[in-house]
PDB file of N, CA and C in Angstrom:
ATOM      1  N   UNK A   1     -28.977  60.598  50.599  1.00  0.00           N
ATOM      2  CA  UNK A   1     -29.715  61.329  51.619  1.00  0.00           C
ATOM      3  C   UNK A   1     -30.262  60.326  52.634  1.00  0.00           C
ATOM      4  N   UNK A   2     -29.944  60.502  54.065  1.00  0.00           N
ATOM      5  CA  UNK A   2     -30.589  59.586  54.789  1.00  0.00           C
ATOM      6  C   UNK A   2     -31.922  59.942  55.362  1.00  0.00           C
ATOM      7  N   UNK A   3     -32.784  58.708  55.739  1.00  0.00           N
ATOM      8  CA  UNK A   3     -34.216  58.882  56.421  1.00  0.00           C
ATOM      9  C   UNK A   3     -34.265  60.603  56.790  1.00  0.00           C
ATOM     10  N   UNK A   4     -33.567  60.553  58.287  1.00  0.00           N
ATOM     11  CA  UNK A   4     -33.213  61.852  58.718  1.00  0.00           C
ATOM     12  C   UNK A   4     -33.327  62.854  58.164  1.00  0.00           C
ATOM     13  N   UNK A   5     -32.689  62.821  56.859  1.00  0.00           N
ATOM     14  CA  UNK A   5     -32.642  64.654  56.189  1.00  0.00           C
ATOM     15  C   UNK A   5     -34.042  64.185  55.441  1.00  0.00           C
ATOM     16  N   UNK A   6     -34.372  62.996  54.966  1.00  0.00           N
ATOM     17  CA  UNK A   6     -35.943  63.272  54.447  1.00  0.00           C
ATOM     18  C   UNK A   6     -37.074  64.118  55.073  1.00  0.00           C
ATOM     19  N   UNK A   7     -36.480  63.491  56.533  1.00  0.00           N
ATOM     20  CA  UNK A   7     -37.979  63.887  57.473  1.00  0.00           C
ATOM     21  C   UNK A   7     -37.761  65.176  58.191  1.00  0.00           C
ATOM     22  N   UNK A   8     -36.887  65.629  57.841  1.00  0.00           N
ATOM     23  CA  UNK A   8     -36.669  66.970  58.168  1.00  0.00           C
ATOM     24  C   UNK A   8     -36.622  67.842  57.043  1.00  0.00           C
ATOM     25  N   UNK A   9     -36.930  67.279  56.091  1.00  0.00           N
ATOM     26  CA  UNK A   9     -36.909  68.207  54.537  1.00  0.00           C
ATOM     27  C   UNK A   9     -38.618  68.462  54.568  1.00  0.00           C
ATOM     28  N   UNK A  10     -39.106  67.476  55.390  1.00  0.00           N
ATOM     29  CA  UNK A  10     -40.360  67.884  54.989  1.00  0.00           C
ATOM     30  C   UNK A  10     -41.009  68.386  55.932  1.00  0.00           C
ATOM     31  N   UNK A  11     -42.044  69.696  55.733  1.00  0.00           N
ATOM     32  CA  UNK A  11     -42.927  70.169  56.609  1.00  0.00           C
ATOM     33  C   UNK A  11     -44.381  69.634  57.133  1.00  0.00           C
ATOM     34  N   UNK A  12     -45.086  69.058  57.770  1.00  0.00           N
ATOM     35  CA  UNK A  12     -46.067  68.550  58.414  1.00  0.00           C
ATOM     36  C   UNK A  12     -47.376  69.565  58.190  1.00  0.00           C
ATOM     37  N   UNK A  13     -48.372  69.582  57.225  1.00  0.00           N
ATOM     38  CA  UNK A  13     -49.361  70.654  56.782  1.00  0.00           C
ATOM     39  C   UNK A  13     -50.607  69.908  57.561  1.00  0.00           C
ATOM     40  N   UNK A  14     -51.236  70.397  58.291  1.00  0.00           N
ATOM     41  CA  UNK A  14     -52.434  70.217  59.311  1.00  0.00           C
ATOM     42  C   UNK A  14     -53.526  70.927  58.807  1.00  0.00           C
ATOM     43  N   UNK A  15     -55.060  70.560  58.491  1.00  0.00           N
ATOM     44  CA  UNK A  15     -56.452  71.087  58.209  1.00  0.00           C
ATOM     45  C   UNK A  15     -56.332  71.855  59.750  1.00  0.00           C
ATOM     46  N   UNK A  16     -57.494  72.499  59.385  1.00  0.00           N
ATOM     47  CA  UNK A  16     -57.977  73.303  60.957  1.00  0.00           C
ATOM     48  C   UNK A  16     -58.747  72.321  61.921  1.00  0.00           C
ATOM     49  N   UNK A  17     -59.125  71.257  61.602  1.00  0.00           N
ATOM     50  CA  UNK A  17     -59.578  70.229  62.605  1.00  0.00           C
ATOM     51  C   UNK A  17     -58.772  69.712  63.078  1.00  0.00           C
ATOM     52  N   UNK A  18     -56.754  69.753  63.014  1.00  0.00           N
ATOM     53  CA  UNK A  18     -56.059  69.047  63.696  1.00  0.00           C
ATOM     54  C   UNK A  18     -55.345  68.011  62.560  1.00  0.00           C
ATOM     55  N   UNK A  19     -56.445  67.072  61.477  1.00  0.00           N
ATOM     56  CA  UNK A  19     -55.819  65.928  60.783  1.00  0.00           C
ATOM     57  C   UNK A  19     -54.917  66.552  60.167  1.00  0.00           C
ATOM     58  N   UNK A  20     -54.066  65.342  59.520  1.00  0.00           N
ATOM     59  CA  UNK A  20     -52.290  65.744  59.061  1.00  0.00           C
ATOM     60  C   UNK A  20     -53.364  65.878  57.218  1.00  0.00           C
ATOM     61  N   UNK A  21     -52.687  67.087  56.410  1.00  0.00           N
ATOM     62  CA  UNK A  21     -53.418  67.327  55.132  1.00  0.00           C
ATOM     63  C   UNK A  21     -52.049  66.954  54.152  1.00  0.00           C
ATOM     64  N   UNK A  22     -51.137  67.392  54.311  1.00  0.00           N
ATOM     65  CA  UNK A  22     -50.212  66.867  53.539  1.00  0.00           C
ATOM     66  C   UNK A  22     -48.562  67.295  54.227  1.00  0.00           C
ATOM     67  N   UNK A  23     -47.449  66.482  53.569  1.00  0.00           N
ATOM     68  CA  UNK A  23     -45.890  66.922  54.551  1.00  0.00           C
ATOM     69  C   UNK A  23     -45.550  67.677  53.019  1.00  0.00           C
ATOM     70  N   UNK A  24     -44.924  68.726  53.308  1.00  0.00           N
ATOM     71  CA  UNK A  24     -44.650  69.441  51.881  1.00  0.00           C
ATOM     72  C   UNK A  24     -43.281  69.958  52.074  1.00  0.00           C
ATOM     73  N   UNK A  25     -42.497  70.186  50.703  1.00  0.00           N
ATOM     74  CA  UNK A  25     -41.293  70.641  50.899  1.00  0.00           C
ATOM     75  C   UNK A  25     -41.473  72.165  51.119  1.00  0.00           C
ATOM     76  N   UNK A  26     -40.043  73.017  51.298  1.00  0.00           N
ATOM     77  CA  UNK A  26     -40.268  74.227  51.559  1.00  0.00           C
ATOM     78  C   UNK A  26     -40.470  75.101  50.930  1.00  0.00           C
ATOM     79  N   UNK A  27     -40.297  75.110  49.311  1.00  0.00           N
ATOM     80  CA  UNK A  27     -40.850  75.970  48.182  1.00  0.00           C
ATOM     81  C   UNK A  27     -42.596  75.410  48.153  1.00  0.00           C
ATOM     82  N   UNK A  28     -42.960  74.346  48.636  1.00  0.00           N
ATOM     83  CA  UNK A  28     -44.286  74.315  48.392  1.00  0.00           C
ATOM     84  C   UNK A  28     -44.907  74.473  49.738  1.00  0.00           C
ATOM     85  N   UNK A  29     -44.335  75.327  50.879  1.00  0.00           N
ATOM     86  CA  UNK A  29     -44.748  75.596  52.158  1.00  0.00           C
ATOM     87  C   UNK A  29     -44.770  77.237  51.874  1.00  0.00           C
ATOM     88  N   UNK A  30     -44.016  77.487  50.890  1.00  0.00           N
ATOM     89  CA  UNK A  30     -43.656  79.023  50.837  1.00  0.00           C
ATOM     90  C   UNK A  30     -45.158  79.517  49.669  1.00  0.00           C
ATOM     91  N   UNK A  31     -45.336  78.837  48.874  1.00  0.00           N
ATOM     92  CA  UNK A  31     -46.242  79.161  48.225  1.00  0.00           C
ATOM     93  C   UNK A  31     -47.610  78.966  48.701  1.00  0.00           C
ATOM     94  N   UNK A  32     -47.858  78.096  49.663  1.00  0.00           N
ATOM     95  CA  UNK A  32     -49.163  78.116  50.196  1.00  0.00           C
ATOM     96  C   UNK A  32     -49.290  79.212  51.637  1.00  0.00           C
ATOM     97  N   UNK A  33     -48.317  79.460  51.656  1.00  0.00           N
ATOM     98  CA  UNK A  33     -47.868  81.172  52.639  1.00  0.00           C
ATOM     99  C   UNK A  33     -48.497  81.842  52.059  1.00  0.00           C
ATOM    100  N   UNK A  34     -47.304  82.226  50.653  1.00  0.00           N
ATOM    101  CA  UNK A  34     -47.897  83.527  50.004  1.00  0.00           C
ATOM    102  C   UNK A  34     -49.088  83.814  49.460  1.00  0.00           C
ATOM    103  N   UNK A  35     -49.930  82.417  49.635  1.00  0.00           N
ATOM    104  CA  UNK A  35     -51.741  82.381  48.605  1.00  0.00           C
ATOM    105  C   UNK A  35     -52.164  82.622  49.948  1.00  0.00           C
ATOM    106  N   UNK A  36     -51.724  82.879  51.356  1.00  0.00           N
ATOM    107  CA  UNK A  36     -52.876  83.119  52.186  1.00  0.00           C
ATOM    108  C   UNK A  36     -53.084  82.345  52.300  1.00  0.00           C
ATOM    109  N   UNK A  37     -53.168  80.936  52.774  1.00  0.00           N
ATOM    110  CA  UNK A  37     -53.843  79.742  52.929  1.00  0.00           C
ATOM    111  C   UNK A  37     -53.408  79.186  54.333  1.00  0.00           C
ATOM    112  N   UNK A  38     -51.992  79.379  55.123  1.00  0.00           N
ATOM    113  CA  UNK A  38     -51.763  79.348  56.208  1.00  0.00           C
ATOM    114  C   UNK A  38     -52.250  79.734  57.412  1.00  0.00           C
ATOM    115  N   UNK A  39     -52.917  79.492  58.443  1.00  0.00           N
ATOM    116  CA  UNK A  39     -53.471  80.497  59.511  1.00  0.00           C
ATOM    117  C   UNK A  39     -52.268  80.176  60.783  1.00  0.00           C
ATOM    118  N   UNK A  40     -51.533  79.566  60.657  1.00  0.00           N
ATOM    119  CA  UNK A  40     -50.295  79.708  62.113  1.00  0.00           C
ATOM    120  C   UNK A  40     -49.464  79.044  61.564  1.00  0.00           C
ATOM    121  N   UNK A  41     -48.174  78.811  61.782  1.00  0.00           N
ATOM    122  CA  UNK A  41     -46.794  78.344  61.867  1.00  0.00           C
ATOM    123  C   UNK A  41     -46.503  78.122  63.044  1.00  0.00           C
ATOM    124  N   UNK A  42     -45.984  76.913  63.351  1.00  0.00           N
ATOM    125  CA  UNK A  42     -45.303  76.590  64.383  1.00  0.00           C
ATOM    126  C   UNK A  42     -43.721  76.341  64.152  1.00  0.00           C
ATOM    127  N   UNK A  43     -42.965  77.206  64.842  1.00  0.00           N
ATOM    128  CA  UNK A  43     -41.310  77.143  64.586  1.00  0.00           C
ATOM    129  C   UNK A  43     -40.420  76.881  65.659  1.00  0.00           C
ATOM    130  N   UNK A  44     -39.430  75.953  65.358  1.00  0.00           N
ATOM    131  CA  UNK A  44     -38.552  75.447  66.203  1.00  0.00           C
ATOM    132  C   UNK A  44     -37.617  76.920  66.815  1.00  0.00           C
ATOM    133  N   UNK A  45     -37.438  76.589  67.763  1.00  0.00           N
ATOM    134  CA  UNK A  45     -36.735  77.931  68.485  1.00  0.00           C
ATOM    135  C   UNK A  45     -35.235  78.362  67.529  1.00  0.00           C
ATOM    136  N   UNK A  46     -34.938  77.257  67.203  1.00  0.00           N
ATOM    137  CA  UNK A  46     -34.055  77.954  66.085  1.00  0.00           C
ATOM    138  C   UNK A  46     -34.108  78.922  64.533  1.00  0.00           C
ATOM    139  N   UNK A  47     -35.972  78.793  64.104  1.00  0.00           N
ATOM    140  CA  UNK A  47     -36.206  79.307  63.138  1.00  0.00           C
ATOM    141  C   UNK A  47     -36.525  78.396  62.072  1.00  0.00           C
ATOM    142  N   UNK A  48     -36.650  77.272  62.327  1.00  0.00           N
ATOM    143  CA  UNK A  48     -37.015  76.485  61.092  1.00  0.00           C
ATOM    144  C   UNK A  48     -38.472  76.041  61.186  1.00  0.00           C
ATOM    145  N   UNK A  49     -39.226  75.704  60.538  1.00  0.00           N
ATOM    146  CA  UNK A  49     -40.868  75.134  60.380  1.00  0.00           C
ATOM    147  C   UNK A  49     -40.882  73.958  60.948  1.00  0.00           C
ATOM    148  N   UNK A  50     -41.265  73.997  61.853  1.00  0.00           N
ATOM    149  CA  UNK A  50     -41.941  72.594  62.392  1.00  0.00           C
ATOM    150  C   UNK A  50     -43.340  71.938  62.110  1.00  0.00           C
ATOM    151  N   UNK A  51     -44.249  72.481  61.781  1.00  0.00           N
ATOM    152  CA  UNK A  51     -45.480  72.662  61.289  1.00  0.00           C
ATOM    153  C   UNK A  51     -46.024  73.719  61.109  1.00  0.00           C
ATOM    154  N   UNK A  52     -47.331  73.513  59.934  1.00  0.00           N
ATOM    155  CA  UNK A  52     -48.241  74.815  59.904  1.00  0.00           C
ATOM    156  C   UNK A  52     -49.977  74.186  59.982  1.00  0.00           C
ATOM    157  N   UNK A  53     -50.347  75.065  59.931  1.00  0.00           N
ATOM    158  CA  UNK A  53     -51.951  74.561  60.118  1.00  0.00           C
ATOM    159  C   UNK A  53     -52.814  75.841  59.082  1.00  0.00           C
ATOM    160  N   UNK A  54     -53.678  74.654  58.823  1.00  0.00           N
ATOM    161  CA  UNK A  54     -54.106  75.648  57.596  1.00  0.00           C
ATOM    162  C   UNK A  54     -55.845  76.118  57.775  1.00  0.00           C
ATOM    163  N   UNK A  55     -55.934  77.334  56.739  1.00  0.00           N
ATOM    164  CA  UNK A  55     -57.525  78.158  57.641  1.00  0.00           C
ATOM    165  C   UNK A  55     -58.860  77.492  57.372  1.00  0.00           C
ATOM    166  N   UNK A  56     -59.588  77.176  58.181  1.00  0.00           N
ATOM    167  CA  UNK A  56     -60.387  76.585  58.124  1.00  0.00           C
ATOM    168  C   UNK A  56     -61.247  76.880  57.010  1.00  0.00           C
ATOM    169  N   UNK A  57     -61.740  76.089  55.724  1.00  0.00           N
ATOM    170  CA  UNK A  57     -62.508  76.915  55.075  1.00  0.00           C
ATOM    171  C   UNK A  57     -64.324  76.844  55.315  1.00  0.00           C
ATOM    172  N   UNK A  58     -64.756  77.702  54.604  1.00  0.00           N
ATOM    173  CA  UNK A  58     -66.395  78.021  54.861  1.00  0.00           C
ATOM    174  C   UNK A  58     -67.080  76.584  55.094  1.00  0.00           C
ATOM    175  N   UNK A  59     -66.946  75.620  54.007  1.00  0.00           N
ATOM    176  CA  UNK A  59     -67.398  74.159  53.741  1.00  0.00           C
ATOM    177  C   UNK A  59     -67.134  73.245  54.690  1.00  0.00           C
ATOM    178  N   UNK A  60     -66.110  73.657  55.411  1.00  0.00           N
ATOM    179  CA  UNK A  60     -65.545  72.696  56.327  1.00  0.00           C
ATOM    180  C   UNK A  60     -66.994  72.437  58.059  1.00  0.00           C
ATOM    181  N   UNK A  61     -67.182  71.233  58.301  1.00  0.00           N
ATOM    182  CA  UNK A  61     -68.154  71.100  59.628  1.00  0.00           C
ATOM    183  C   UNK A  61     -67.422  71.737  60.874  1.00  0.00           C
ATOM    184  N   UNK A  62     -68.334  71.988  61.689  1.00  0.00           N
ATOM    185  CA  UNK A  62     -67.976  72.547  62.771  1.00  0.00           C
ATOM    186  C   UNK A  62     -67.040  71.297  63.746  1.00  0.00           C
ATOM    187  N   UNK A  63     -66.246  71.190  64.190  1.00  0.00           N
ATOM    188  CA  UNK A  63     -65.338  70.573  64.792  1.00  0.00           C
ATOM    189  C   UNK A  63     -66.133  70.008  66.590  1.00  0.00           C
ATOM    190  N   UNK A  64     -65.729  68.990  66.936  1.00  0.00           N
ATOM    191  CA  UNK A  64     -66.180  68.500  67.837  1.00  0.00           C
ATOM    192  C   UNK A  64     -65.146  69.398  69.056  1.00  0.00           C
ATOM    193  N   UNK A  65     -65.691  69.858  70.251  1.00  0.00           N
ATOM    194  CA  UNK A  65     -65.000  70.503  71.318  1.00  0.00           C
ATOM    195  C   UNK A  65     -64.355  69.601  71.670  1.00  0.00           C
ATOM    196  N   UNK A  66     -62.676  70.051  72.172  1.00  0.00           N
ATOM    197  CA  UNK A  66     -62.162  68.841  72.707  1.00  0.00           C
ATOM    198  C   UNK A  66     -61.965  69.127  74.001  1.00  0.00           C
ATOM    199  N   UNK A  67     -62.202  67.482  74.478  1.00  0.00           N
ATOM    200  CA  UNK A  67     -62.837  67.375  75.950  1.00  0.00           C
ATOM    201  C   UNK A  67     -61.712  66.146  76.439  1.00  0.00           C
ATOM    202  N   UNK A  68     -61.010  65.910  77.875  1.00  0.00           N
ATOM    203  CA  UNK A  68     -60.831  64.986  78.201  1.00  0.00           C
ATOM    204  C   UNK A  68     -61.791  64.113  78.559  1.00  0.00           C
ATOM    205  N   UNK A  69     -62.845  64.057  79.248  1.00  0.00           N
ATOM    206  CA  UNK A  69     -63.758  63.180  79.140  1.00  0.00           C
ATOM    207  C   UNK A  69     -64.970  63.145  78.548  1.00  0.00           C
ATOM    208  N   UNK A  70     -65.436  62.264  77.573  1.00  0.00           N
ATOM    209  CA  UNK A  70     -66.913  62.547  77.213  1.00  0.00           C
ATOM    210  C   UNK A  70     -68.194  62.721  77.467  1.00  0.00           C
ATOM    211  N   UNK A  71     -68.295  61.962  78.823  1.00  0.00           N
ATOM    212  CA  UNK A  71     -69.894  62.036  79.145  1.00  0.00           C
ATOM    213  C   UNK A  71     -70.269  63.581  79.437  1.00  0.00           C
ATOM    214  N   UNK A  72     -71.296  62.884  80.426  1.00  0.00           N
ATOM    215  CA  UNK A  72     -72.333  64.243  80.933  1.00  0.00           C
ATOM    216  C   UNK A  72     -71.253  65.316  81.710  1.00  0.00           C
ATOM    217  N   UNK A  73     -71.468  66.633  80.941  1.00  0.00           N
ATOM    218  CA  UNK A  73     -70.292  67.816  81.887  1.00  0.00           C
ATOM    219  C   UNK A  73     -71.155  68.300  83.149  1.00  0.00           C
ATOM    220  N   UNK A  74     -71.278  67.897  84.005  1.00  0.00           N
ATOM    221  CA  UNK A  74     -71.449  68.655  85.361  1.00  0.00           C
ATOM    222  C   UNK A  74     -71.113  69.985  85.276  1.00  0.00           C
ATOM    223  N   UNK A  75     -70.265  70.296  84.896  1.00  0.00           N
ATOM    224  CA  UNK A  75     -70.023  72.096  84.595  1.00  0.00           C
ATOM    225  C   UNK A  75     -69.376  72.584  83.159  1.00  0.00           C
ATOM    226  N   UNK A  76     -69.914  73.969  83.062  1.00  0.00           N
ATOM    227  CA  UNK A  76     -70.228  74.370  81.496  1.00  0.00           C
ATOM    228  C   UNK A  76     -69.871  76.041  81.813  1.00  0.00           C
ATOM    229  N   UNK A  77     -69.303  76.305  80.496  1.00  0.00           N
ATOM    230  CA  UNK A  77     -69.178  78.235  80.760  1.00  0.00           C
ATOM    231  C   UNK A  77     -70.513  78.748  80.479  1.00  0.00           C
ATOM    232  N   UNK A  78     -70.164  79.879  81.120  1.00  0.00           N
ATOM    233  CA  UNK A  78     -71.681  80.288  80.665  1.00  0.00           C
ATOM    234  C   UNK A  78     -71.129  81.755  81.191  1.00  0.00           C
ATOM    235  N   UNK A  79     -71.657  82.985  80.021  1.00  0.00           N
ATOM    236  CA  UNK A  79     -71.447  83.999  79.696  1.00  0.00           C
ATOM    237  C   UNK A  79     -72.636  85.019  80.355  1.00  0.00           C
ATOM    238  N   UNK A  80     -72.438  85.612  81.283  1.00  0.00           N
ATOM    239  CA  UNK A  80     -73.227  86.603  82.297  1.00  0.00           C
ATOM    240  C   UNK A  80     -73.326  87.994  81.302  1.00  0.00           C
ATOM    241  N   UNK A  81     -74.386  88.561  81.366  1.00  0.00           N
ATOM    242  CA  UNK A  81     -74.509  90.029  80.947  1.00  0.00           C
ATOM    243  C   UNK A  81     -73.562  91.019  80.853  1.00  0.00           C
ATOM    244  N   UNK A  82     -72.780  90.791  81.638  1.00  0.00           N
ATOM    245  CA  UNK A  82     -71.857  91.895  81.464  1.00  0.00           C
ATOM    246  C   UNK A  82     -70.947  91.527  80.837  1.00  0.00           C
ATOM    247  N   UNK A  83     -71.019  90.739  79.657  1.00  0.00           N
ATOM    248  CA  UNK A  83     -69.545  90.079  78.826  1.00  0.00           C
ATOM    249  C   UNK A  83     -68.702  89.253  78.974  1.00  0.00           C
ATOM    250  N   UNK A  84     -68.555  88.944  80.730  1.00  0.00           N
ATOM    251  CA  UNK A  84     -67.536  88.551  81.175  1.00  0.00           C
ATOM    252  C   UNK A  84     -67.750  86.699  81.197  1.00  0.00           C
ATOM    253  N   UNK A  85     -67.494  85.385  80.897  1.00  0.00           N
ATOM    254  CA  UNK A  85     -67.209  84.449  81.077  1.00  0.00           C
ATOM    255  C   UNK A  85     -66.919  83.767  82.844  1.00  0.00           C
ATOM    256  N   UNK A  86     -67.688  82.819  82.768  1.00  0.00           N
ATOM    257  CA  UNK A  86     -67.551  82.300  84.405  1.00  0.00           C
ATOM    258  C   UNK A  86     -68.017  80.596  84.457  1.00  0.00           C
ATOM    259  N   UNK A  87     -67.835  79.984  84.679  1.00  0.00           N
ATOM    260  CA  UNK A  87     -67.993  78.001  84.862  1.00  0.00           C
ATOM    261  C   UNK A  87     -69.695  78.194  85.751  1.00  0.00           C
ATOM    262  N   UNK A  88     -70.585  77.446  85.639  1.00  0.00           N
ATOM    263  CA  UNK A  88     -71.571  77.319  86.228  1.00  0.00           C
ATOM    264  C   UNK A  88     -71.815  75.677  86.179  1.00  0.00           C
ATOM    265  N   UNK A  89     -72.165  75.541  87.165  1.00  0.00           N
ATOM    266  CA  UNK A  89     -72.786  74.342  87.919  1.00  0.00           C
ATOM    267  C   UNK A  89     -73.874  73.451  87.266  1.00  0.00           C
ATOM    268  N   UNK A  90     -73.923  72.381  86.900  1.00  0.00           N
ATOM    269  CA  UNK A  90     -75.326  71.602  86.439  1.00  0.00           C
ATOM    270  C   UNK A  90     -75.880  71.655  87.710  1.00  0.00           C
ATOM    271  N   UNK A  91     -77.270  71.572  88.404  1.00  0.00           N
ATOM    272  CA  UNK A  91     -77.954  71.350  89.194  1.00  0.00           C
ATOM    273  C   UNK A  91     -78.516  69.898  89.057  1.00  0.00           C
ATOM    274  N   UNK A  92     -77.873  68.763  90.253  1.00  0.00           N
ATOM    275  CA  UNK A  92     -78.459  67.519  90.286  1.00  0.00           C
ATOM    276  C   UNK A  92     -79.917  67.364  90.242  1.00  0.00           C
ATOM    277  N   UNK A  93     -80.363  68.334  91.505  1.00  0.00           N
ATOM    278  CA  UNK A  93     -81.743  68.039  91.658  1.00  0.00           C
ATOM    279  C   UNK A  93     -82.701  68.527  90.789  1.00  0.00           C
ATOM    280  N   UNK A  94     -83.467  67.308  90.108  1.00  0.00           N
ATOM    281  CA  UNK A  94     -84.203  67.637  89.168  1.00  0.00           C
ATOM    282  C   UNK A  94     -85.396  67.664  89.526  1.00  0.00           C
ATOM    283  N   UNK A  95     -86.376  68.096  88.617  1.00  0.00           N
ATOM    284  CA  UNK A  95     -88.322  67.937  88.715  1.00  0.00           C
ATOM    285  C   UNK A  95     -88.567  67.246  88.126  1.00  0.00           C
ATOM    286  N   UNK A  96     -89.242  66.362  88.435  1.00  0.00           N
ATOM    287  CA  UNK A  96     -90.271  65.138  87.500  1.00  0.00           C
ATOM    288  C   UNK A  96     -91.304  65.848  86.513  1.00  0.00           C
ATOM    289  N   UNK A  97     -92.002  65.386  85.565  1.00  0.00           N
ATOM    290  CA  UNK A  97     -92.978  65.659  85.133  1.00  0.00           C
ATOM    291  C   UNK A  97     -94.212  66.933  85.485  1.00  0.00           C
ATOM    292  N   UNK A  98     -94.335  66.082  86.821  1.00  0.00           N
ATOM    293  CA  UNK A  98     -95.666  66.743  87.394  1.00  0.00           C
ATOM    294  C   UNK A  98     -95.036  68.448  88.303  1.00  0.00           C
ATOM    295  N   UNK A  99     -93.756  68.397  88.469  1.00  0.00           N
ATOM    296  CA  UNK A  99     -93.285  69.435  88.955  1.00  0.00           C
ATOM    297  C   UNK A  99     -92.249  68.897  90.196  1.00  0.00           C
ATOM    298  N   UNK A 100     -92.146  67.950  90.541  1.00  0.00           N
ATOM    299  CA  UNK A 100     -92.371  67.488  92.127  1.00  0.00           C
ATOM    300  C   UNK A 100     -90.500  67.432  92.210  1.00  0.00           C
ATOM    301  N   UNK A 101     -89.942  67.846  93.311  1.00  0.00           N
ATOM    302  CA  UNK A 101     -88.606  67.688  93.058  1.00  0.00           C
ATOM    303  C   UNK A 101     -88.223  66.213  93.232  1.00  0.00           C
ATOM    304  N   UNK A 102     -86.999  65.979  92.796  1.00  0.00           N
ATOM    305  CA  UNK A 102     -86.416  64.771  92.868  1.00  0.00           C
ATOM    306  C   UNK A 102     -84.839  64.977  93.359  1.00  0.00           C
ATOM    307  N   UNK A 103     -84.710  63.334  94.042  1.00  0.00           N
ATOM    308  CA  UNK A 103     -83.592  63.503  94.873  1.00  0.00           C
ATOM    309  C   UNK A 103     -82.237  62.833  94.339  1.00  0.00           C
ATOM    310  N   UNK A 104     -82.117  63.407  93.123  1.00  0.00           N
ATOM    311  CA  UNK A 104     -80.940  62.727  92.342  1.00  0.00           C
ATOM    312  C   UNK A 104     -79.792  61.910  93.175  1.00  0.00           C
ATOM    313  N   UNK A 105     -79.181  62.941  94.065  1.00  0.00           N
ATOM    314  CA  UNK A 105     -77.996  62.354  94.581  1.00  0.00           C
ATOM    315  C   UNK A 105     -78.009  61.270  95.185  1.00  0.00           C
ATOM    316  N   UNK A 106     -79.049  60.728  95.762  1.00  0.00           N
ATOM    317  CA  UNK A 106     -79.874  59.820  96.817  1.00  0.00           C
ATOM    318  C   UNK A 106     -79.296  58.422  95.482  1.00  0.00           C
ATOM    319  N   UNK A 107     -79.850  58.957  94.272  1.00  0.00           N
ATOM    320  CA  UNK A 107     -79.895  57.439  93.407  1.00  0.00           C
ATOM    321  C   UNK A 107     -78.439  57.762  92.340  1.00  0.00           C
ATOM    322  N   UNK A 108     -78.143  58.122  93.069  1.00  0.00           N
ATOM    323  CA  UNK A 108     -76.446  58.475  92.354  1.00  0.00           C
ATOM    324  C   UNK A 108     -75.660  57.920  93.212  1.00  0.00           C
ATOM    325  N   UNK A 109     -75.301  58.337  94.740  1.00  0.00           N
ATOM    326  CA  UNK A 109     -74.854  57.710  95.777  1.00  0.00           C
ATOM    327  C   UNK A 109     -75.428  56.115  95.665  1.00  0.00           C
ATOM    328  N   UNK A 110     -76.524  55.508  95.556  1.00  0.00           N
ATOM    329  CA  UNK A 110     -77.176  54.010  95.554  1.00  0.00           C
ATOM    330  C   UNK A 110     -76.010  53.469  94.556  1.00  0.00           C
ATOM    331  N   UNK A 111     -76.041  53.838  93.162  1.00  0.00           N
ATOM    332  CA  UNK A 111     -75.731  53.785  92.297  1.00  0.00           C
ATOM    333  C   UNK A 111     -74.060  53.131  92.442  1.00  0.00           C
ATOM    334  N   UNK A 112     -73.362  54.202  93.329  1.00  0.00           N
ATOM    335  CA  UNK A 112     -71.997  54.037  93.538  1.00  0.00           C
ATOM    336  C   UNK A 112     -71.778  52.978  94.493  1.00  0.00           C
ATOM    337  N   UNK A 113     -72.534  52.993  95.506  1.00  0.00           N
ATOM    338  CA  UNK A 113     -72.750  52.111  96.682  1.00  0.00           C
ATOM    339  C   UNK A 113     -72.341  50.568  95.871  1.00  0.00           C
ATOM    340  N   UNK A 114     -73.507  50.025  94.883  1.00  0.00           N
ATOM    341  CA  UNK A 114     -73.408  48.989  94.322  1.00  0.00           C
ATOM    342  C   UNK A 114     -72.572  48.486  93.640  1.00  0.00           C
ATOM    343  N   UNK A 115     -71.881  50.018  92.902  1.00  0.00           N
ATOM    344  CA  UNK A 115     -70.491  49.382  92.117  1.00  0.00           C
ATOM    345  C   UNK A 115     -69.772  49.072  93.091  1.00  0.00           C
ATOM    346  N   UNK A 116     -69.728  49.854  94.237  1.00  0.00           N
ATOM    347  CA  UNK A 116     -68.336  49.240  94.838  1.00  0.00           C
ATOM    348  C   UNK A 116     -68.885  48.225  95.661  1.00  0.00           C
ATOM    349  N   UNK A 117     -70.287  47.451  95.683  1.00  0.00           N
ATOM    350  CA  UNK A 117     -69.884  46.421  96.357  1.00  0.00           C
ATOM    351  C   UNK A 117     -70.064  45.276  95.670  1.00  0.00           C
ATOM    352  N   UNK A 118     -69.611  45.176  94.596  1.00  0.00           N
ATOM    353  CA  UNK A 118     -69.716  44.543  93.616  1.00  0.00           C
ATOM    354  C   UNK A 118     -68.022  43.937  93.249  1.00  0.00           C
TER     355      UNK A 118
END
């Protein structure tokens, strides 16, 4: 049997966070089917298993959102009264302490100014 038919004998089993949980053959892909333990299949357009991913259980932590970038999100969903989903805006300008507004962009623009003349 070459490499090839190994790695195609075996199926690729994924946790619900994404990590690889185990590569399993197809009588032991078929039995963790039939226990319910599967939550999607992914199949090659011809019909064969390319991967599956399995259901998250109760014990398992809540999963980190995935984000292309990490820092601070300038914009965030945010869910209006009537059900419906819509992106909303961080607001730069902030209040100090005492109430008093502040002129964020002023020391954000400074900020950039210096990297680039640097």
């Amino acid at each position: 049997m070459r490499v090839s038919e190994i790695m195609n004998s075996s199926i690729p089993v994924y946790c619900a966070d994404g990590s690889l949980y185990a590569c399993v053959n197809e009588a032991r892909f078929k039995r963790l089917e039939s226990a319910g333990l599967i939550a999607r299949t992914v199949r090659h357009r011809k019909g064969h298993v390319n991967r599956a991913i399995l259901f998250r259980s109760p014990d398992d932590p809540t999963p980190p959102q995935p984000s292309a970038y990490q820092g601070t999100r300038y914009s965030y969903p945010e869910k209006l009264e009537s059900g419906l989903h819509c992106w909303r805006h961080k607001k730069l300008d902030l209040k100090d302490a005492d109430g008093n507004a502040m002129n964020v962009r002023s020391l954000f623009q400074q900020v950039v100014k210096d990297c680039l003349a640097s």
